[in-house]
Protein backbone atom coordinates (compact mmCIF):
# COMPACT_ATOMS: atom_id res chain seq x y z
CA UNK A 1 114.54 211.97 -33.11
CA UNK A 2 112.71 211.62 -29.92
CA UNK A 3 114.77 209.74 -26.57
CA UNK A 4 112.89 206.45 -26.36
CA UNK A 5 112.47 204.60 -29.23
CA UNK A 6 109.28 204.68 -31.03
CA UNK A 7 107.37 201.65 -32.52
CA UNK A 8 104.33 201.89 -34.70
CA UNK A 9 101.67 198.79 -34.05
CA UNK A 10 99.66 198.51 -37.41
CA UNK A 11 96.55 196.19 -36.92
CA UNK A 12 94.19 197.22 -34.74
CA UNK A 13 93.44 193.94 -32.50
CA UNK A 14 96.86 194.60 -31.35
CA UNK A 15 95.82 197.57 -29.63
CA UNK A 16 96.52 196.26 -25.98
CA UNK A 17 100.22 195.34 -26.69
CA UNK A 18 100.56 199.24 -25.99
CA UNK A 19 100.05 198.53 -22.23
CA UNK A 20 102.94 196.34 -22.16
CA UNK A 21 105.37 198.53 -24.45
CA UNK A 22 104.59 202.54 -23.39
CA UNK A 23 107.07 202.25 -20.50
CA UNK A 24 109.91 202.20 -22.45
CA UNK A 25 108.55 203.06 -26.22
CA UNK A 26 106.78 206.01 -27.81
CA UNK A 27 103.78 203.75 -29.11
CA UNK A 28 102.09 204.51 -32.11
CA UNK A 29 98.70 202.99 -34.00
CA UNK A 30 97.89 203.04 -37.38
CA UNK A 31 94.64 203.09 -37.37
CA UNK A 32 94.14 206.36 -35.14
CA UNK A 33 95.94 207.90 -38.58
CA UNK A 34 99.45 207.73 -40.87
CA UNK A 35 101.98 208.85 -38.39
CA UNK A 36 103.13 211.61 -40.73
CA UNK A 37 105.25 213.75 -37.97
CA UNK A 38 106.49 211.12 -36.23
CA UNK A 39 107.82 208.50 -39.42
CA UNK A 40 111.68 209.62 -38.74
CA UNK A 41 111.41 208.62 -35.22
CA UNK A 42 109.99 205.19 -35.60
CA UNK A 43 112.10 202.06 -35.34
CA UNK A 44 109.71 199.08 -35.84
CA UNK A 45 106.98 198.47 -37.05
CA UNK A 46 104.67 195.86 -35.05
CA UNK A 47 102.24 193.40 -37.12
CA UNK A 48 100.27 190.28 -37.20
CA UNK A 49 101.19 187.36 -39.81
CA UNK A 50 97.69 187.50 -41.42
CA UNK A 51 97.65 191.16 -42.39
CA UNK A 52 98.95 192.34 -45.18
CA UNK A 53 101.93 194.89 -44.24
CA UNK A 54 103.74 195.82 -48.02
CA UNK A 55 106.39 198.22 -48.64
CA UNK A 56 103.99 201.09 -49.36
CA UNK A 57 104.04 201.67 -45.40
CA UNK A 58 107.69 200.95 -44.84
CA UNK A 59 108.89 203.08 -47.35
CA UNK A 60 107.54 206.23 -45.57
CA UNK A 61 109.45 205.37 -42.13
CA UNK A 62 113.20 206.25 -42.91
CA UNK A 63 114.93 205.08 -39.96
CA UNK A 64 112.74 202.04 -39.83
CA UNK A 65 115.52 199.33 -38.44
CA UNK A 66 112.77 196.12 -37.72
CA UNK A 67 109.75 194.29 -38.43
CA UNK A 68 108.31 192.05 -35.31
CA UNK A 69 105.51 189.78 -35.85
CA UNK A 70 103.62 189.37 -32.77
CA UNK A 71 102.43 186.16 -34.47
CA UNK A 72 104.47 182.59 -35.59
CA UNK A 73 103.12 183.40 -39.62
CA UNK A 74 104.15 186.13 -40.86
CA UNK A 75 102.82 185.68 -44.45
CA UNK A 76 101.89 188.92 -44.92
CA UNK A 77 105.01 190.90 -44.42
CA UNK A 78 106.72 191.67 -47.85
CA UNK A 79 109.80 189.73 -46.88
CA UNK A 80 111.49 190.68 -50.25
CA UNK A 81 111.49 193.93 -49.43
CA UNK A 82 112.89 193.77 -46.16
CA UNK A 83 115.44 191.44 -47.31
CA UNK A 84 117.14 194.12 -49.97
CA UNK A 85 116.76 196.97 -47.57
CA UNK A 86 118.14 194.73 -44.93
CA UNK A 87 115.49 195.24 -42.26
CA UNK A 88 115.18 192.03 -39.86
CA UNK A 89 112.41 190.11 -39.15
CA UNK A 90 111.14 188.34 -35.91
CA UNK A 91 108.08 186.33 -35.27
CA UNK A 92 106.79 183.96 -32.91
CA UNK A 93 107.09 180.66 -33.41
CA UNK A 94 106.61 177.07 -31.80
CA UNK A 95 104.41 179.32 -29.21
CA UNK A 96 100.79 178.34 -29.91
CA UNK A 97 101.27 175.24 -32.17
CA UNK A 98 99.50 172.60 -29.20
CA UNK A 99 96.65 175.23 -29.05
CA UNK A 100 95.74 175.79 -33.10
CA UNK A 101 96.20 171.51 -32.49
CA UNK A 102 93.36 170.93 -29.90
CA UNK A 103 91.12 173.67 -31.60
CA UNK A 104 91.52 171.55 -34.88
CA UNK A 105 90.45 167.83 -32.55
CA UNK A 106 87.30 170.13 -31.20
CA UNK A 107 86.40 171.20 -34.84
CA UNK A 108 86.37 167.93 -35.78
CA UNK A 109 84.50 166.47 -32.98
CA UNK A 110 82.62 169.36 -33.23
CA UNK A 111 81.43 168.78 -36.70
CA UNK A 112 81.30 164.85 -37.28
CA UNK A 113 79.84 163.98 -34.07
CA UNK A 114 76.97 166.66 -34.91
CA UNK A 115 77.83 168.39 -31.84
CA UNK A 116 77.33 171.91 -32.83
CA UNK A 117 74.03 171.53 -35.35
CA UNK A 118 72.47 168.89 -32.55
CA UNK A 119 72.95 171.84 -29.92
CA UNK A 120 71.08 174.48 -32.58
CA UNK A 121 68.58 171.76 -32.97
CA UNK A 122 67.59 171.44 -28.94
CA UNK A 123 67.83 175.29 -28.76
CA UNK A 124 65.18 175.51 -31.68
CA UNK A 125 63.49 172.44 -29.56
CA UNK A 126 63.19 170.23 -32.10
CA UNK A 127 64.68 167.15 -29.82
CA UNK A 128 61.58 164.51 -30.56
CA UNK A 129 61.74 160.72 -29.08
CA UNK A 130 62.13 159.69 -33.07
CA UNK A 131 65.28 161.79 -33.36
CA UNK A 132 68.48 160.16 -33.78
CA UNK A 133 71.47 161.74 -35.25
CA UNK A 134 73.77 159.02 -36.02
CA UNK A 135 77.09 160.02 -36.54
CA UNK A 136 80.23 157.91 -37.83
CA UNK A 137 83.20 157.20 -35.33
CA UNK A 138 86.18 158.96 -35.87
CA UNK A 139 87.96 155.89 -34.66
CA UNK A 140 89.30 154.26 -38.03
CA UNK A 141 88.67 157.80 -39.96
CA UNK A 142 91.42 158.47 -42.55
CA UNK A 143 92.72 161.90 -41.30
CA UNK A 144 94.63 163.30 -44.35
CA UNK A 145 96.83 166.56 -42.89
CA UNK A 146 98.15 169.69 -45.75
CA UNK A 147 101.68 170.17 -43.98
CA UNK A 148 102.86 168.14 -41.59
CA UNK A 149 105.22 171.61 -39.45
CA UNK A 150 104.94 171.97 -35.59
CA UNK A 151 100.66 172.41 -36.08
CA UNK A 152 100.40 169.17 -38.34
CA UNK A 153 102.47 166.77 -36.17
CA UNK A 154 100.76 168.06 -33.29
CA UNK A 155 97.20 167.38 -34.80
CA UNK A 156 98.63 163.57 -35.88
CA UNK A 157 99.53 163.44 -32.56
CA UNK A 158 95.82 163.84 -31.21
CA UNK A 159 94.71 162.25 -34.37
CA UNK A 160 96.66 158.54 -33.10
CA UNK A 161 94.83 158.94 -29.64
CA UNK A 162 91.45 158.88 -31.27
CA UNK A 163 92.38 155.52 -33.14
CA UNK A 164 92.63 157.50 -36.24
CA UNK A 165 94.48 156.46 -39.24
CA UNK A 166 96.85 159.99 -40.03
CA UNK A 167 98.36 160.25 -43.65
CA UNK A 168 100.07 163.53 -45.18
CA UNK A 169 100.87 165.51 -47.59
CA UNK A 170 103.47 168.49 -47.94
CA UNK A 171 106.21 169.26 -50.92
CA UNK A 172 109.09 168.15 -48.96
CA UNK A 173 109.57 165.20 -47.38
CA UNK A 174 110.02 164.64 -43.73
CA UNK A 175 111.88 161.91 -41.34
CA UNK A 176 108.47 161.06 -40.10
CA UNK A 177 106.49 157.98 -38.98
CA UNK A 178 103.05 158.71 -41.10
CA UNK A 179 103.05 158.25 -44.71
CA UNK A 180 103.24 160.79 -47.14
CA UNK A 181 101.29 160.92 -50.66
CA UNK A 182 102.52 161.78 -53.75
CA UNK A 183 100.14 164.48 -54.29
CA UNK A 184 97.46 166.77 -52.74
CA UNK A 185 94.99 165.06 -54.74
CA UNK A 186 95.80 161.64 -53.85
CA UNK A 187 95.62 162.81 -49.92
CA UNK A 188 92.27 164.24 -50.69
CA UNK A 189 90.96 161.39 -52.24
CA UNK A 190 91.96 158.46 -49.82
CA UNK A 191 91.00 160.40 -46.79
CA UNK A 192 87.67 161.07 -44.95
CA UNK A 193 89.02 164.16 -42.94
CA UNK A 194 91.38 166.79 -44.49
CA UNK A 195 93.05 169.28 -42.45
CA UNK A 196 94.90 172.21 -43.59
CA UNK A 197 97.83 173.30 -41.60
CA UNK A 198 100.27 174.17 -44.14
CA UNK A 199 102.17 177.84 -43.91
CA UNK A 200 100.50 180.28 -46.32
CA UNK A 201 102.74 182.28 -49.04
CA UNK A 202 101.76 183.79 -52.26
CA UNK A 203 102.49 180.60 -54.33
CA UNK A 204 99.84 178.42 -53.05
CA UNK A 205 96.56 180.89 -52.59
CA UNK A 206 93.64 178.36 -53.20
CA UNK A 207 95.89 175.49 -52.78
CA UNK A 208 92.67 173.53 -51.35
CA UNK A 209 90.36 174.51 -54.95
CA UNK A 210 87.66 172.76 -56.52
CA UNK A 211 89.97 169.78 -57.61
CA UNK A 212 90.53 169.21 -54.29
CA UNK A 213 87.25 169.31 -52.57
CA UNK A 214 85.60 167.07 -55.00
CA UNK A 215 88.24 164.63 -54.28
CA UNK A 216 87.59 164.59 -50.70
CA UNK A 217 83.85 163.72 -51.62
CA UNK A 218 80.38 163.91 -50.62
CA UNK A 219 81.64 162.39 -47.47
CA UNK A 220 84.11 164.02 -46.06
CA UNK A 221 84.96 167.02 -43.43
CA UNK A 222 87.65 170.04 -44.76
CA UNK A 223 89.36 171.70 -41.88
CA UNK A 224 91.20 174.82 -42.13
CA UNK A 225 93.16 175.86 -39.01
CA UNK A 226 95.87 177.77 -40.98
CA UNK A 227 95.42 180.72 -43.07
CA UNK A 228 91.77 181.62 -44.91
CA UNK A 229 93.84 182.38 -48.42
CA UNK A 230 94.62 178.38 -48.73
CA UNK A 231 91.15 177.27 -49.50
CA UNK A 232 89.08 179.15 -52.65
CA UNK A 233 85.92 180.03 -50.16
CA UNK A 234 83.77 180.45 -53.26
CA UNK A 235 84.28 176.80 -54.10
CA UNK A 236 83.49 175.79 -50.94
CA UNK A 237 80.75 177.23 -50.52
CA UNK A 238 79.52 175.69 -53.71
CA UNK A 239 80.78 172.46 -53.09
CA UNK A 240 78.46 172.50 -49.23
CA UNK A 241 75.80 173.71 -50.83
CA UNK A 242 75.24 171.30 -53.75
CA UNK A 243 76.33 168.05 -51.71
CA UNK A 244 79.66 167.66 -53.27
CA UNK A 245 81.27 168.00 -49.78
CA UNK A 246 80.61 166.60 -46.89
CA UNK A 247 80.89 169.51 -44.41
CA UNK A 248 83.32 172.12 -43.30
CA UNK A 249 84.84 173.48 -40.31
CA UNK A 250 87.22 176.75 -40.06
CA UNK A 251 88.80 178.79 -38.01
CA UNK A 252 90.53 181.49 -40.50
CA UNK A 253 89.12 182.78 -43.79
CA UNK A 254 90.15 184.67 -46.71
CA UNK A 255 88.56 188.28 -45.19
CA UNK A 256 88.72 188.46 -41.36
CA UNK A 257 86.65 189.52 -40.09
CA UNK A 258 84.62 187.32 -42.49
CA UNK A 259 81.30 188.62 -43.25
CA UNK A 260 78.26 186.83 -41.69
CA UNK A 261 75.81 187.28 -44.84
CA UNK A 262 78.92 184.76 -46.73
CA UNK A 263 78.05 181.80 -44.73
CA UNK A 264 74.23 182.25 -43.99
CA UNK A 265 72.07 179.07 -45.12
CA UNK A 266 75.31 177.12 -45.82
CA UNK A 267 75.05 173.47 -44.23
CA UNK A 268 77.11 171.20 -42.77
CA UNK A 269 79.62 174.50 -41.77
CA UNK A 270 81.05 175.19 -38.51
CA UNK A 271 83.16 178.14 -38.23
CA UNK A 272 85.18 180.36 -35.30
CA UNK A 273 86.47 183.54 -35.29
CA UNK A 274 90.26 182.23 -35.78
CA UNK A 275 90.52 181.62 -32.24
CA UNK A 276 92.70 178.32 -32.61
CA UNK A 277 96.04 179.51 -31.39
CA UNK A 278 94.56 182.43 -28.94
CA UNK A 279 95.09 181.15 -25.48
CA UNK A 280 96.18 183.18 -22.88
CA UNK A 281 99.01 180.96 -22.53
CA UNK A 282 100.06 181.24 -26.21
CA UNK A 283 99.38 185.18 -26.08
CA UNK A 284 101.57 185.48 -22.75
CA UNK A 285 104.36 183.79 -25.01
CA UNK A 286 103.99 185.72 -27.91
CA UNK A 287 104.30 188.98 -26.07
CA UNK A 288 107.43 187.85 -24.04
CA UNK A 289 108.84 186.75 -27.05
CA UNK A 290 107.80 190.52 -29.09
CA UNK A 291 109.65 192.01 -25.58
CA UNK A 292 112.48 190.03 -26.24
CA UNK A 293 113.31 190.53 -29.11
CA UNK A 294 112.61 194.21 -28.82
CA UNK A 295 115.08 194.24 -26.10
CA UNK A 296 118.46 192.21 -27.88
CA UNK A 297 117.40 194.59 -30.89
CA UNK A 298 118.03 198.25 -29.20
CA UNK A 299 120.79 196.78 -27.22
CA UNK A 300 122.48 195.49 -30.36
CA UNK A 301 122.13 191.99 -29.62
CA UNK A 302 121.54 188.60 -31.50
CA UNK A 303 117.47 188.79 -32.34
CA UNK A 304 115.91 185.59 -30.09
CA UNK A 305 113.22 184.43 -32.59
CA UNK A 306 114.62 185.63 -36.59
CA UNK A 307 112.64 184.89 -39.61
C-alpha cells in the first residue's frame, strides 16, 4: 500500500479533476491503461453519472472503500453491487439543477422561435424581402414536463414567466401547485412542448418511444435535458423525418459523443453537446463537493452528499 491514498478517475473528460486531487492523492486514469500494479492501493474510484461503471472494474480493486460521482446522476454506477459489498456512494446533487433549467428555456426558444435554422438560413444568405418565418408564441403553450425533481420544478418555474401553461407527469405524486396526469401518454397528448427531465435507471430506457412521440403530434417540440437512454433515438428520428413530430431539441443522447452522420439531413432538430448543467459555477460546486466528500471519507467522517 502506498502513503497517500490513491483514487482511480475512469472517464476521460474528467481528466482535469487530477489538478485539483494530486496534492494529496496518487491519481490514476483509466484510459492511459487498467491499473494492474496499482489495484490494491486504490481507494475510490471517480466517475460521471452517464457512464457506465459495472462491477467488472470494481471487482479487480480489492481495497476499493468508495464510489464518488463527480456528477448529481449517477445512473450508471451498478448500485446493487455496491450496496452488497457495502461500498458508499456520493454524488452531486442540487448543484447544477438552475443551469440544465435555463439550457432547457434556450432550447426551446431556440427551436420554436426558429432561432437556430433562421441563423443557418442568413449564413447560407437566403434572407429575401418575401421571407417570413412565422413562429407561434410560447405564451399560452402547454409545456408538459417527464419528472417534476429539482430540474423539472426549476424549468416550470421559467416555464410560468413565459405565460406558459406547465402540466406534469412523474409516477409519484408530489405536494405541488401544477397538475399532474394520469399517464405519460395523456401528458404527451394535451401538451405542445414536452420536456424530459426525469432521472434515468434501467427500468425506463425508451420511456419517451414511439407511443409517445406520436402523441405529442405533428405539432409539437420534444426536449430532452436529462439522460440520452430515455428517448428511443431511432424513433425519433423517424418520427422528424416523416412529419409525425414537430421538431426536437437535445442536449444528451443515447451514445455521447453522439455521432454526427446520426443526425445529418434530420429537420426541425437542434442539438448540444450535453452542455446543460456545465457552468463553471455548477463545475466549481461539483468539485468542492467530490473534495468534500473525499475529505469526511479518509478522515472517517459522515459522507456530505450520500446516494
Amino acid at each position: 500500500m502506498t502513503q497517500r491514498p490513491a483514487l482511480l478517475i475512469t472517464p476521460r473528460h474528467l481528466g482535469p479533476l487530477s489538478a485539483f486531487l494530486e496534492s494529496s492523492y496518487d491519481v490514476y486514469r483509466l484510459w492511459e491503461g487498467p491499473p494492474t500494479e496499482a489495484a490494491p492501493d486504490i481507494r475510490v474510484v471517480i466517475t460521471a453519472g452517464e457512464y457506465p461503471l459495472g462491477h467488472e472494474l470494481l471487482e479487480k480493486l480489492p481495497n476499493l472503500s468508495l464510489v464518488a460521482c463527480f456528477t448529481a446522476g449517477f445512473e450508471g454506477i451498478d448500485l446493487d453491487w455496491c450496496r452488497a459489498n457495502n461500498i458508499p456512494v456520493t454524488h452531486a446533487p442540487n448543484v447544477n439543477h438552475e443551469d440544465v433549467a435555463d439550457h432547457a428555456m434556450g432550447l426551446i426558444i431556440g427551436s420554436r422561435r426558429n432561432i437556430v435554422s433562421g441563423d443557418r438560413l442568413m449564413r447560407k444568405g437566403e434572407w429575401t424581402p418575401e421571407l417570413r418565418l412565422l413562429t407561434p408564441s410560447l405564451r399560452h403553450q402547454k409545456l408538459g414536463i417527464v419528472g417534476l425533481g429539482a430540474i423539472g420544478q426549476a424549468v416550470a418555474r421559467r416555464a410560468e414567466a413565459f405565460g406558459m401553461e406547465v402540466s406534469w407527469w412523474g409516477p409519484r405524486s408530489k405536494d405541488v401547485k401544477w397538475p399532474r396526469t394520469e399517464s405519460l401518454m395523456e401528458l404527451a397528448s394535451t401538451c405542445d412542448i414536452l420536456v424530459v427531465a426525469c432521472r434515468a435507471d434501467d427500468s425506463n430506457r425508451h420511456l419517451v418511444g414511439a407511443d409517445v412521440i406520436k402523441a405529442l403530434g405533428p405539432h409539437g417540440l420534444l426536449v430532452n435535458v436529462s439522460r440520452g437512454q430515455l428517448v428511443d433515438e431511432s424513433a425519433l428520428i423517424e418520427a422528424l423525418k416523416s412529419g409525425q413530430l414537430g421538431a426536437a431539441a437535445l442536449d444528451v443522447f443515447e451514445v455521447e459523443p453522439t455521432p454526427a452522420e446520426q443526425w445529418a439531413g434530420v429537420p426541425n432538430l437542434v442539438i448540444t453537446p450535453h452542455t446543460g448543467g456545465a457552468t463553471s459555477e455548477a463545475v466549481q460546486g461539483m468539485l468542492m463537493l467530490l473534495l468534500q466528500n473525499l475529505s469526511a471519507h479518509f478522515a472517517g467522517e459522515a459522507l456530505i452528499t450520500p446516494v
